[in-house]
PDB file of N, CA and C in Angstrom:
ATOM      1  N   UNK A   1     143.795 237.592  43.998  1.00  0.00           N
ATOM      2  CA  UNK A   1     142.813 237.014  44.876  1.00  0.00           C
ATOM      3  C   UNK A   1     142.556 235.568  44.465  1.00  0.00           C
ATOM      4  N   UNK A   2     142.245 234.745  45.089  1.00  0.00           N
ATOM      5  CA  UNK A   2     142.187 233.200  45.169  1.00  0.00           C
ATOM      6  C   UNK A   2     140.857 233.057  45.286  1.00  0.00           C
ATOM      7  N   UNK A   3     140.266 232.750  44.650  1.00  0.00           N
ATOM      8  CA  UNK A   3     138.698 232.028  44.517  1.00  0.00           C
ATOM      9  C   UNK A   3     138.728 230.686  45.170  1.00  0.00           C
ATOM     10  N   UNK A   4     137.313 230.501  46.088  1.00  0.00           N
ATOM     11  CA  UNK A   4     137.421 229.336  45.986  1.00  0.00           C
ATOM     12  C   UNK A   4     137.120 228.250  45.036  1.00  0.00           C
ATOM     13  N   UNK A   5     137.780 226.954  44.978  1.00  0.00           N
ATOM     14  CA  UNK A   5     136.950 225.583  43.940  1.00  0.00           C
ATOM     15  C   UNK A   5     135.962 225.416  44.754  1.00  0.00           C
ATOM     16  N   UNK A   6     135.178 224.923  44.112  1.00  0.00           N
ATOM     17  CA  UNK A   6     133.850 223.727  44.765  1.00  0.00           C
ATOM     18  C   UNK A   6     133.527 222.904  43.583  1.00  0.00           C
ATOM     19  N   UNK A   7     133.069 221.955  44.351  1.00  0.00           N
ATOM     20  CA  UNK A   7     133.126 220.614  43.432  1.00  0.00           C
ATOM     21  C   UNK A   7     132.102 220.861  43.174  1.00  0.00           C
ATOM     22  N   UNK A   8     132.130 220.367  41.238  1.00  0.00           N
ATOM     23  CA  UNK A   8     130.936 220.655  40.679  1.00  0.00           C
ATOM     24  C   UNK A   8     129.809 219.382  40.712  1.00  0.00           C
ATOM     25  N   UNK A   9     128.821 219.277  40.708  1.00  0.00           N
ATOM     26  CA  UNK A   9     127.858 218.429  40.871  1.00  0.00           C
ATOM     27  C   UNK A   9     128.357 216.887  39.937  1.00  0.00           C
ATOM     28  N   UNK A  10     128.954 217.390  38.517  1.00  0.00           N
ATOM     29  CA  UNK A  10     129.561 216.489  37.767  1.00  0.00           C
ATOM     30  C   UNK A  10     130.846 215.448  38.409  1.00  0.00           C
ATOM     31  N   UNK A  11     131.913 216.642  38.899  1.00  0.00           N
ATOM     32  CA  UNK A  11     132.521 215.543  39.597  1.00  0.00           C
ATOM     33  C   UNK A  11     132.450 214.724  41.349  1.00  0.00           C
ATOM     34  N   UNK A  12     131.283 215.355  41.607  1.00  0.00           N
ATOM     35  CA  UNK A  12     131.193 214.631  43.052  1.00  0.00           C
ATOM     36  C   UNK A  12     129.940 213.098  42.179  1.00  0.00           C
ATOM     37  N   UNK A  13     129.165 213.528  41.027  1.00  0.00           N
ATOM     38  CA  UNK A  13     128.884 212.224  40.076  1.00  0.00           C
ATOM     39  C   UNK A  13     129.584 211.572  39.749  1.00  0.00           C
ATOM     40  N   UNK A  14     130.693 211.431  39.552  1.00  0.00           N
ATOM     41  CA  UNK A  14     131.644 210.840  39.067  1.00  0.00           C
ATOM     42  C   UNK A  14     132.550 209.773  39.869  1.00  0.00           C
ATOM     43  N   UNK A  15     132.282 210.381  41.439  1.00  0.00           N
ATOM     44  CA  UNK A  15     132.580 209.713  42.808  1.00  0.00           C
ATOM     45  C   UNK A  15     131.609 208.863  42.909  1.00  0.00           C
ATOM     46  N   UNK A  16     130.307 208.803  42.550  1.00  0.00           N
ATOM     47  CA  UNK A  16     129.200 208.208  43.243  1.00  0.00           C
ATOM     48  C   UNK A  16     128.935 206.963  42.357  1.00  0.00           C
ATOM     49  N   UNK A  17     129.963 206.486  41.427  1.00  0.00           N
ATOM     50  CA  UNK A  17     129.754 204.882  40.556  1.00  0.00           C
ATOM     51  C   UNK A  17     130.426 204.195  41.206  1.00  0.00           C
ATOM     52  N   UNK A  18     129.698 203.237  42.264  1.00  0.00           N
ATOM     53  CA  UNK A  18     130.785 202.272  42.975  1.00  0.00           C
ATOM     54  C   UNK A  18     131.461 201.485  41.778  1.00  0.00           C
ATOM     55  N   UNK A  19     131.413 201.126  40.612  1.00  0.00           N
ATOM     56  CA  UNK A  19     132.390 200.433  39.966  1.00  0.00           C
ATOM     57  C   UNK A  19     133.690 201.472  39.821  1.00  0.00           C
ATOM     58  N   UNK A  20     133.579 202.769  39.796  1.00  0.00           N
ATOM     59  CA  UNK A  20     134.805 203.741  39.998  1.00  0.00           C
ATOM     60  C   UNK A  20     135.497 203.824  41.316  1.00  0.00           C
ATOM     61  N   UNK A  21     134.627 204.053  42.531  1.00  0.00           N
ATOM     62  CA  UNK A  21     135.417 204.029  43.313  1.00  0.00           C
ATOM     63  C   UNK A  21     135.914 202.357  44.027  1.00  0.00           C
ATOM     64  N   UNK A  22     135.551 201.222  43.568  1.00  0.00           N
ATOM     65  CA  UNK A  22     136.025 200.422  44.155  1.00  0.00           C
ATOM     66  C   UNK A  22     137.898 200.454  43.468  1.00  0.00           C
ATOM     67  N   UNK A  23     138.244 201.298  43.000  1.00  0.00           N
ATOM     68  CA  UNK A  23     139.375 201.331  42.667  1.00  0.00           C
ATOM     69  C   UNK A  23     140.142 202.336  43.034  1.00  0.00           C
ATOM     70  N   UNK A  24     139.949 202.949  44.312  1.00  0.00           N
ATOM     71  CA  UNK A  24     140.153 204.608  44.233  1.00  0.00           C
ATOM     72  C   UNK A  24     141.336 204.475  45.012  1.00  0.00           C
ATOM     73  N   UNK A  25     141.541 203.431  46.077  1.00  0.00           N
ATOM     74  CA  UNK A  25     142.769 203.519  46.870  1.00  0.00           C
ATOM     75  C   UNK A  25     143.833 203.569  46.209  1.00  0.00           C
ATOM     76  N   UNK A  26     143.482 202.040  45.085  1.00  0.00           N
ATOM     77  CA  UNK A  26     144.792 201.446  44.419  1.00  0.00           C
ATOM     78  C   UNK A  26     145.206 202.621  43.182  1.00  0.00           C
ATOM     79  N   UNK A  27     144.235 203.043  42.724  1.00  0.00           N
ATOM     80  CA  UNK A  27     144.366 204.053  42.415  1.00  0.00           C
ATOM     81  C   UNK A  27     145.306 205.545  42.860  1.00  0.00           C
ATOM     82  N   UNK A  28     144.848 206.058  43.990  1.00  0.00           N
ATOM     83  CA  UNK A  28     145.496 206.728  44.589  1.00  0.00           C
ATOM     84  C   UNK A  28     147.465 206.420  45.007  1.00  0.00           C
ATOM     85  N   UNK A  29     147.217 205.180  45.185  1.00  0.00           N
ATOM     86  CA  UNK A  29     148.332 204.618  45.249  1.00  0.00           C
ATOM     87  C   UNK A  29     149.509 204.664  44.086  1.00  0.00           C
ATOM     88  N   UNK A  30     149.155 204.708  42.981  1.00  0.00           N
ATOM     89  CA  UNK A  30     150.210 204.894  42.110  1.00  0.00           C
ATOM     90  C   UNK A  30     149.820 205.963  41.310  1.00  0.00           C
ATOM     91  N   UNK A  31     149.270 207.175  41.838  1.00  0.00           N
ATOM     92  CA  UNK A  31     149.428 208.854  41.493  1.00  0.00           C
ATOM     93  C   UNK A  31     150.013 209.092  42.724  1.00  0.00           C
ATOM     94  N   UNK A  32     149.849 208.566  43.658  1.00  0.00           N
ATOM     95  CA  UNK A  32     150.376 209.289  45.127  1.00  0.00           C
ATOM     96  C   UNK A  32     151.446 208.187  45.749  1.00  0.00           C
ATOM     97  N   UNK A  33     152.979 207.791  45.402  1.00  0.00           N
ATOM     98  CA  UNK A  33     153.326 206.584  46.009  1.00  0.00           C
ATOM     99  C   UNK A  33     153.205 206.816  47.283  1.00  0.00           C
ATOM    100  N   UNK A  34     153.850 208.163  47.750  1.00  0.00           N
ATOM    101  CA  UNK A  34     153.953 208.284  49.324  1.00  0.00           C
ATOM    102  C   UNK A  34     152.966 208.746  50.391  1.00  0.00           C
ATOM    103  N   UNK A  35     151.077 208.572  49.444  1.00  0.00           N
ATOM    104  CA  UNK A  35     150.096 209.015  50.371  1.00  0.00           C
ATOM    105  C   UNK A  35     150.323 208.498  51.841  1.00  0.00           C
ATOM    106  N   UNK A  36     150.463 206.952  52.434  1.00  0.00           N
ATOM    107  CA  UNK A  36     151.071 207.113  53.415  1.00  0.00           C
ATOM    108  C   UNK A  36     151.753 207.742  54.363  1.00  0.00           C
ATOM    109  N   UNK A  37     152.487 207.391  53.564  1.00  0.00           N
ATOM    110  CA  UNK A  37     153.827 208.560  54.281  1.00  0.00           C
ATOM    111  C   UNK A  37     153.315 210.124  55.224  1.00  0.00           C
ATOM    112  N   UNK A  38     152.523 210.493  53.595  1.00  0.00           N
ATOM    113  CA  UNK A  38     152.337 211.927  54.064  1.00  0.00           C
ATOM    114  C   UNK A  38     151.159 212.165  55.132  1.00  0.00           C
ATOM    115  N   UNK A  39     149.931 210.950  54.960  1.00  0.00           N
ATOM    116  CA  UNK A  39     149.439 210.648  56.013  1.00  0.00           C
ATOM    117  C   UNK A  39     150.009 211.150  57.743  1.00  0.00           C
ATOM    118  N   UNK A  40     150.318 209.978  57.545  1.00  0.00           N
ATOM    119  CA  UNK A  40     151.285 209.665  58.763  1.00  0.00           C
ATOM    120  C   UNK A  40     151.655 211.010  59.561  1.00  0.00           C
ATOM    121  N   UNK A  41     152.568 211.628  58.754  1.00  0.00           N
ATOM    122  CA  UNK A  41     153.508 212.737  58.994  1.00  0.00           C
ATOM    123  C   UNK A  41     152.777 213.678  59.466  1.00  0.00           C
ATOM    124  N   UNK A  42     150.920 213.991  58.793  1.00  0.00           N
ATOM    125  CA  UNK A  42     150.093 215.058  59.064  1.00  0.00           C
ATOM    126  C   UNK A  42     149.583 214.653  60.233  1.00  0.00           C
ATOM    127  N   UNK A  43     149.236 213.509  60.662  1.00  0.00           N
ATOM    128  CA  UNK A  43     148.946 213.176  61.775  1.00  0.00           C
ATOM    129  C   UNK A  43     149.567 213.065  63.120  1.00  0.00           C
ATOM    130  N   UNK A  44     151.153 212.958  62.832  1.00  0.00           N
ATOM    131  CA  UNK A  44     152.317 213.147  63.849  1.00  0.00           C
ATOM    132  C   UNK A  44     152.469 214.791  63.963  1.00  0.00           C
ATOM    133  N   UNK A  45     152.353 215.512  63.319  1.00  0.00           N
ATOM    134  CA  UNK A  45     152.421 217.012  63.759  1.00  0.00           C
ATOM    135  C   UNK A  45     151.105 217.796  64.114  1.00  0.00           C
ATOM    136  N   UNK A  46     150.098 216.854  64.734  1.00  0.00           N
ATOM    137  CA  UNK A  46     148.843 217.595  65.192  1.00  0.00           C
ATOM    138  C   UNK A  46     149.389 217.638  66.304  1.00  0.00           C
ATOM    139  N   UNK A  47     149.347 218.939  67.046  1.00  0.00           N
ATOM    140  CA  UNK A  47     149.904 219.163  68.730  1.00  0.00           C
ATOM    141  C   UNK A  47     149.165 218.518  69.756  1.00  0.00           C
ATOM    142  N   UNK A  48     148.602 217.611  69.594  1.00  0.00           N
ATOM    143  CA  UNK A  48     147.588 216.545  70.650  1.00  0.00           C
ATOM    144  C   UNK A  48     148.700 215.671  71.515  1.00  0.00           C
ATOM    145  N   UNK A  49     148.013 215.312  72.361  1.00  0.00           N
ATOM    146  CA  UNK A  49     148.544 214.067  73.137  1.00  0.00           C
ATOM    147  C   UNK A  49     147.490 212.523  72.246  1.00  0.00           C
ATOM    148  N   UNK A  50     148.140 211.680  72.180  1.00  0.00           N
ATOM    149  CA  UNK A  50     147.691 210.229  71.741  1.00  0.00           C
ATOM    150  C   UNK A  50     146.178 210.293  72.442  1.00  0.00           C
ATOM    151  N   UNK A  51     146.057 210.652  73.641  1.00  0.00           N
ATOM    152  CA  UNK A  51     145.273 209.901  74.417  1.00  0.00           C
ATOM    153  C   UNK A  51     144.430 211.112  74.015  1.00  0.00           C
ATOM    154  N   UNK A  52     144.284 212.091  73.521  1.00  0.00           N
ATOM    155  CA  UNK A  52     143.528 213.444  73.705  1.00  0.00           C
ATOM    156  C   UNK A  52     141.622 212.699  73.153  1.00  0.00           C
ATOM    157  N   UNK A  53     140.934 213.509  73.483  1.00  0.00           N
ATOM    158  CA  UNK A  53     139.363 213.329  72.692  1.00  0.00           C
ATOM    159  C   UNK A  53     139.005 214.153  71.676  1.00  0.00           C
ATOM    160  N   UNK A  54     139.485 214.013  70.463  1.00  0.00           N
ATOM    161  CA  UNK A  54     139.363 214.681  69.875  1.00  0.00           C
ATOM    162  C   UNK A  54     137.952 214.946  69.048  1.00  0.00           C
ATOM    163  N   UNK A  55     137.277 215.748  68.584  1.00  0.00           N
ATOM    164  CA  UNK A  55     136.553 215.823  67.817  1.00  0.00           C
ATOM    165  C   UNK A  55     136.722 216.447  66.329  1.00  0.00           C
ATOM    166  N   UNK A  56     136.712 216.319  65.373  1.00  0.00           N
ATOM    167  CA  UNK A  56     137.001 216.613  64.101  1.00  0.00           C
ATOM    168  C   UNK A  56     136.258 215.861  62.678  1.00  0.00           C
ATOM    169  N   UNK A  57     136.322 216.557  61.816  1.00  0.00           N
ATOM    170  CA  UNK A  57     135.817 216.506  60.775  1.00  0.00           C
ATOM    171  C   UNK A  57     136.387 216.072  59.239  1.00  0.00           C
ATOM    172  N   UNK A  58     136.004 215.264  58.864  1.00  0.00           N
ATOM    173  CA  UNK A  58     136.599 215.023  57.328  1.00  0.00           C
ATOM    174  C   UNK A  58     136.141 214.988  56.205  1.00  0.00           C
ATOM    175  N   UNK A  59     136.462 216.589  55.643  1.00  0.00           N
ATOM    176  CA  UNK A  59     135.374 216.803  54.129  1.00  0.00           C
ATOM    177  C   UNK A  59     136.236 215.994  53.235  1.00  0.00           C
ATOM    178  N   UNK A  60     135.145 215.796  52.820  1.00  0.00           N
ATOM    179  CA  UNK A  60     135.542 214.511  52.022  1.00  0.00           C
ATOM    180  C   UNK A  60     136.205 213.672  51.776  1.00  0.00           C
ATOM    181  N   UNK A  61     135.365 212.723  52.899  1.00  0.00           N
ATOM    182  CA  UNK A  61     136.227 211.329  53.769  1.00  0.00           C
ATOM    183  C   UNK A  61     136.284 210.223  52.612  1.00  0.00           C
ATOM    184  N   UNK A  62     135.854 210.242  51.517  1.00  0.00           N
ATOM    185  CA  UNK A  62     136.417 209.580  50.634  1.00  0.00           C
ATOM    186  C   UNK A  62     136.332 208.063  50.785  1.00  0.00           C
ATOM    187  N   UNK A  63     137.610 207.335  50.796  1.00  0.00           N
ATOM    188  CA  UNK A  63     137.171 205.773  51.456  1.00  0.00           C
ATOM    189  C   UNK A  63     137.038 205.332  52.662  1.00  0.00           C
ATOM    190  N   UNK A  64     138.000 206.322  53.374  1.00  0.00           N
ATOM    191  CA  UNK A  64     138.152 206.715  55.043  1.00  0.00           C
ATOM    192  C   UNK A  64     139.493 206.431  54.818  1.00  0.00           C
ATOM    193  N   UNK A  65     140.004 206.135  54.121  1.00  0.00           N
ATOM    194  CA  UNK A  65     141.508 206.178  54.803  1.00  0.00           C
ATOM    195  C   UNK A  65     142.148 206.745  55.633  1.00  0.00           C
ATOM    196  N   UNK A  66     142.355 208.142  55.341  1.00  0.00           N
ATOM    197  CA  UNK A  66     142.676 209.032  56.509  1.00  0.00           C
ATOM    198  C   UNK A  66     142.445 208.852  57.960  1.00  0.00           C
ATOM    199  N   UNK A  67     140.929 209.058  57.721  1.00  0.00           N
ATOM    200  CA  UNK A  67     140.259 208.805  59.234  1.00  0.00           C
ATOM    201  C   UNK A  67     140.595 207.329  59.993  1.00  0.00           C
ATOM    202  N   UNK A  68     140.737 206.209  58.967  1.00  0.00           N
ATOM    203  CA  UNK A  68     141.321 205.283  59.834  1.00  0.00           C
ATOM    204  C   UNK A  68     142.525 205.471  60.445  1.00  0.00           C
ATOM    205  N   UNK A  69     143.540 206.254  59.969  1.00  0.00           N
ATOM    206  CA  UNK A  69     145.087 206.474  60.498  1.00  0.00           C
ATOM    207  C   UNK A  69     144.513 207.652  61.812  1.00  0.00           C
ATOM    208  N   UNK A  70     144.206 208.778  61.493  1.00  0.00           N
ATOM    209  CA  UNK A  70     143.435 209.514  62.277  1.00  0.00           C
ATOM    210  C   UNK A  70     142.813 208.746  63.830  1.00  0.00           C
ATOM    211  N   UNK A  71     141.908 208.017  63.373  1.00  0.00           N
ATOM    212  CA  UNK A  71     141.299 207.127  64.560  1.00  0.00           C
ATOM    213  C   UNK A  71     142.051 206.383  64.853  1.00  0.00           C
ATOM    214  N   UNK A  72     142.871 205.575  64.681  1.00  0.00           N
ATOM    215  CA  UNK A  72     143.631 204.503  65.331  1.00  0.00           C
ATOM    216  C   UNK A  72     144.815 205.404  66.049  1.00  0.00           C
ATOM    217  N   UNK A  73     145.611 206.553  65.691  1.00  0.00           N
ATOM    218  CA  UNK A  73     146.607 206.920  66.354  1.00  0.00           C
ATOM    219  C   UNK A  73     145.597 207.765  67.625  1.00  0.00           C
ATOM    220  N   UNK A  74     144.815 207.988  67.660  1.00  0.00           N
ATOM    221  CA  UNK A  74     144.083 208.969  68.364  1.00  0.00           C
ATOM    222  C   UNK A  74     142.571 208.086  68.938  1.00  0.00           C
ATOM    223  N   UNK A  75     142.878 207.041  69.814  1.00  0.00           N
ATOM    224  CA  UNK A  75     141.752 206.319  70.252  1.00  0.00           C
ATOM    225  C   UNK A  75     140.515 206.868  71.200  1.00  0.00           C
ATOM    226  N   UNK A  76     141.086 207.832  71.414  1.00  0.00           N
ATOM    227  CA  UNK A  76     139.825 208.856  72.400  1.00  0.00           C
ATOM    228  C   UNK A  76     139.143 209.476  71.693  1.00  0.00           C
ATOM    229  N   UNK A  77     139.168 209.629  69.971  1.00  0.00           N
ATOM    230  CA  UNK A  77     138.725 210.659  69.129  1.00  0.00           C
ATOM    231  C   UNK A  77     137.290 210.019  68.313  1.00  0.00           C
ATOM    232  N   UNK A  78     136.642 211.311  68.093  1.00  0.00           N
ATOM    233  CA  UNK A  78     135.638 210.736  67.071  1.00  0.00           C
ATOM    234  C   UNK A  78     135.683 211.753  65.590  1.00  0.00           C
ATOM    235  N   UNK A  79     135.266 211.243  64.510  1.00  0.00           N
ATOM    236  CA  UNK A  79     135.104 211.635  62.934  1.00  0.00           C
ATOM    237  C   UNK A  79     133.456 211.735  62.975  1.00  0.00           C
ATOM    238  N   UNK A  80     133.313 213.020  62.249  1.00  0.00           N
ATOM    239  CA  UNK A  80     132.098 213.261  61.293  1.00  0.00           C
ATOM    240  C   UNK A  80     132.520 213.184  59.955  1.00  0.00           C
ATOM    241  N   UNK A  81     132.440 212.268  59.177  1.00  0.00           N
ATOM    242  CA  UNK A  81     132.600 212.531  57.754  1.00  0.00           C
ATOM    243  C   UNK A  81     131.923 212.095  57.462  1.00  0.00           C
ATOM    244  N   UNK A  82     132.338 213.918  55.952  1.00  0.00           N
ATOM    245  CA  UNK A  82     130.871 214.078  54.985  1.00  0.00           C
ATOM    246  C   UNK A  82     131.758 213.668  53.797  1.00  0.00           C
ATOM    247  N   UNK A  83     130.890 213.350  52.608  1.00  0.00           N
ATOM    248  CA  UNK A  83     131.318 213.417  51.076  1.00  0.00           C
ATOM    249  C   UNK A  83     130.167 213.131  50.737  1.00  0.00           C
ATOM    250  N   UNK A  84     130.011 213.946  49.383  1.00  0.00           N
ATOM    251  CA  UNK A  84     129.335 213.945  48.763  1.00  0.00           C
ATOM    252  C   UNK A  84     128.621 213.012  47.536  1.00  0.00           C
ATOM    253  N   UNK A  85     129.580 211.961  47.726  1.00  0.00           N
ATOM    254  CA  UNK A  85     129.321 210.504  46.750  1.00  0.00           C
ATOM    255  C   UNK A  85     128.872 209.634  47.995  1.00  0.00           C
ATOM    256  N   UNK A  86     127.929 209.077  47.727  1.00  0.00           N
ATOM    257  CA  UNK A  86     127.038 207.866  48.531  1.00  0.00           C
ATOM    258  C   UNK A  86     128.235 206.789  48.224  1.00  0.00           C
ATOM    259  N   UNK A  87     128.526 206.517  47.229  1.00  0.00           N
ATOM    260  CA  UNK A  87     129.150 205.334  46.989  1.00  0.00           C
ATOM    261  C   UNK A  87     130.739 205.387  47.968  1.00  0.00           C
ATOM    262  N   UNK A  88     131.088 206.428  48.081  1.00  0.00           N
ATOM    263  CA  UNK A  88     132.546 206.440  48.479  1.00  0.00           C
ATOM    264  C   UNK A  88     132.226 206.499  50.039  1.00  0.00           C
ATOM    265  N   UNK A  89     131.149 206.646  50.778  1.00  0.00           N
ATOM    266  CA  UNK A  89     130.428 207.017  52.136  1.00  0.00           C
ATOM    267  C   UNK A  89     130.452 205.254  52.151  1.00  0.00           C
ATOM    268  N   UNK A  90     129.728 204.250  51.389  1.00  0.00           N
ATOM    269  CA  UNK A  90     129.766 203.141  51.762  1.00  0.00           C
ATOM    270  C   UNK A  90     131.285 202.244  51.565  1.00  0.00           C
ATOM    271  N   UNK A  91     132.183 202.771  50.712  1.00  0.00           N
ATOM    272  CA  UNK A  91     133.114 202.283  50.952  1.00  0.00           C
ATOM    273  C   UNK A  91     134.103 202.877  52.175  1.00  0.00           C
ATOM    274  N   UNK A  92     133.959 203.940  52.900  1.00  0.00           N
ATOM    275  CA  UNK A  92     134.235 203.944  54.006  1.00  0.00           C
ATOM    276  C   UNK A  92     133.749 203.385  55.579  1.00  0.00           C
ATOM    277  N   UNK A  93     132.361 203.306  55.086  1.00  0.00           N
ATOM    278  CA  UNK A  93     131.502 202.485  56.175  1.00  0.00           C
ATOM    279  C   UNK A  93     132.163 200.904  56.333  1.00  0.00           C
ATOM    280  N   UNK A  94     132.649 200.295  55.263  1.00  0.00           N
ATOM    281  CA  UNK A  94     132.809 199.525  55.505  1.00  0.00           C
ATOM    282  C   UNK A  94     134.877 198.952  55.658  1.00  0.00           C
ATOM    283  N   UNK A  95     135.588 200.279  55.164  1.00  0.00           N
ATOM    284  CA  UNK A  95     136.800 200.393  56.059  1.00  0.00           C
ATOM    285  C   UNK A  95     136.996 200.599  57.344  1.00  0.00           C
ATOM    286  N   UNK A  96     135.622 201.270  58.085  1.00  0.00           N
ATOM    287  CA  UNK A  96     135.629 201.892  59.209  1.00  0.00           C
ATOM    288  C   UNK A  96     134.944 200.892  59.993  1.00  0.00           C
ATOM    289  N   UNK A  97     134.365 199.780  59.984  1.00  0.00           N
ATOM    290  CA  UNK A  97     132.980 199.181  60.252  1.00  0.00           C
ATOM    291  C   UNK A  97     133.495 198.579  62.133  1.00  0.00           C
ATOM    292  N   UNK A  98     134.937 198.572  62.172  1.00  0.00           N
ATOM    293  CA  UNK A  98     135.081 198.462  63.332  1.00  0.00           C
ATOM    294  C   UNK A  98     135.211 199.462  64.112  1.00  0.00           C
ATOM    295  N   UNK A  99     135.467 200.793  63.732  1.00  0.00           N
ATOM    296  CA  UNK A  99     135.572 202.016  64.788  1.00  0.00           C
ATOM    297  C   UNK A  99     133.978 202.756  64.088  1.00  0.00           C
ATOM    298  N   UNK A 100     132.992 201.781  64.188  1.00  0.00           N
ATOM    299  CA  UNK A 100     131.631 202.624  63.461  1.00  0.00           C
ATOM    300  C   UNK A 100     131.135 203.523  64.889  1.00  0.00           C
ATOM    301  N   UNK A 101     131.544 203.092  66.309  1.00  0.00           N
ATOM    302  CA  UNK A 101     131.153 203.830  66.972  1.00  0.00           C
ATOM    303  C   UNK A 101     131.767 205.049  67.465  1.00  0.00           C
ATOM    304  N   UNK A 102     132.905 205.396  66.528  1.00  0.00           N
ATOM    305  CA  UNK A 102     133.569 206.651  66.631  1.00  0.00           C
ATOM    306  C   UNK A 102     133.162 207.656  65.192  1.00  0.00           C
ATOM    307  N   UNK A 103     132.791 206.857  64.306  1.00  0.00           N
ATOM    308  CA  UNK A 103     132.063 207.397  63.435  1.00  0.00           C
ATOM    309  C   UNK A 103     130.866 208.090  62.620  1.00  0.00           C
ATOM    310  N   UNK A 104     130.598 209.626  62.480  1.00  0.00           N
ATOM    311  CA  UNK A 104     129.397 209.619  62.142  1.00  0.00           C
ATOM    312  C   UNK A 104     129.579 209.821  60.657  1.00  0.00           C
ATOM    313  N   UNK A 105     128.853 209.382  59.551  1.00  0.00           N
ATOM    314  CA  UNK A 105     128.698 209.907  57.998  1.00  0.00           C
ATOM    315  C   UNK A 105     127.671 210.506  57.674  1.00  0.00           C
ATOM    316  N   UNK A 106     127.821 211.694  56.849  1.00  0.00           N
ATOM    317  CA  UNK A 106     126.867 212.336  56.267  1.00  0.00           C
ATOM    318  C   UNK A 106     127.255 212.554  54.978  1.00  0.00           C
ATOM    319  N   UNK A 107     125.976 212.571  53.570  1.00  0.00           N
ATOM    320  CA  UNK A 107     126.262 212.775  52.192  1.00  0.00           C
ATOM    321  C   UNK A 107     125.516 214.371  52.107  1.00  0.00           C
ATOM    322  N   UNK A 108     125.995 214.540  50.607  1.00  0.00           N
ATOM    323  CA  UNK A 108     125.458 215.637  50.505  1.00  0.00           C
ATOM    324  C   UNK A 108     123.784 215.961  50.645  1.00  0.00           C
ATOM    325  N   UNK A 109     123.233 214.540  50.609  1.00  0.00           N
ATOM    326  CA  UNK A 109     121.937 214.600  50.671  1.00  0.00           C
ATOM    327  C   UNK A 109     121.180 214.645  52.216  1.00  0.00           C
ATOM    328  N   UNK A 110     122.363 214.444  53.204  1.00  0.00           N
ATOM    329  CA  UNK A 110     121.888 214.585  54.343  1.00  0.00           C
ATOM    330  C   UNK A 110     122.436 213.234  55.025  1.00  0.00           C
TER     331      UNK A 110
END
């Protein structure tokens, strides 16, 4: 049987030092060379049409990256993303700051 994880209060703290996450992409970037890539690829095999309205959700939207590839291939669509670090919520607010009206954010605090 498979338990679920949940993030423990410690490491969603650990998200929430903007001097940590202002490094999280570049970061990500050389543990993950081909996050792109794989991006991409998850977003080309959603059975939608381009033009569809989508509504969807992103636990833990992190810097927004995703959701920017997400929103830009899919311009009819809107994002609720949650995470639980304030700090990583404002560094997506402000990746996202031009599709803010397709965007809603919520933290764990509400």
């Amino acid at each position: 049987m498979v338990r679920p994880v949940r993030m423990t209060e410690q490491s969603i703290t650990a998200y929430d030092v903007s001097q940590r996450v202002k490094t999280y992409d570049a970061d990500m970037e050389l543990m993950h060379p081909n996050r792109s890539k794989m991006v991409q690829v998850a977003i080309e095999v959603l059975p939608f049409p381009r033009t569809a309205a989508l509504r969807a959700i992103d636990l833990g939207i992190g810097t927004g990256y995703f959701t920017k590839q997400f929103l830009d291939h899919f311009p009819n669509s809107r994002i609720l993303g949650i995470d639980g670090a304030q700090a990583m919520v404002e560094l997506a607010k402000a990746r996202l700051r031009f599709l803010a009206s397709r965007v809603q954010f919520a933290t764990r605090s509400g």
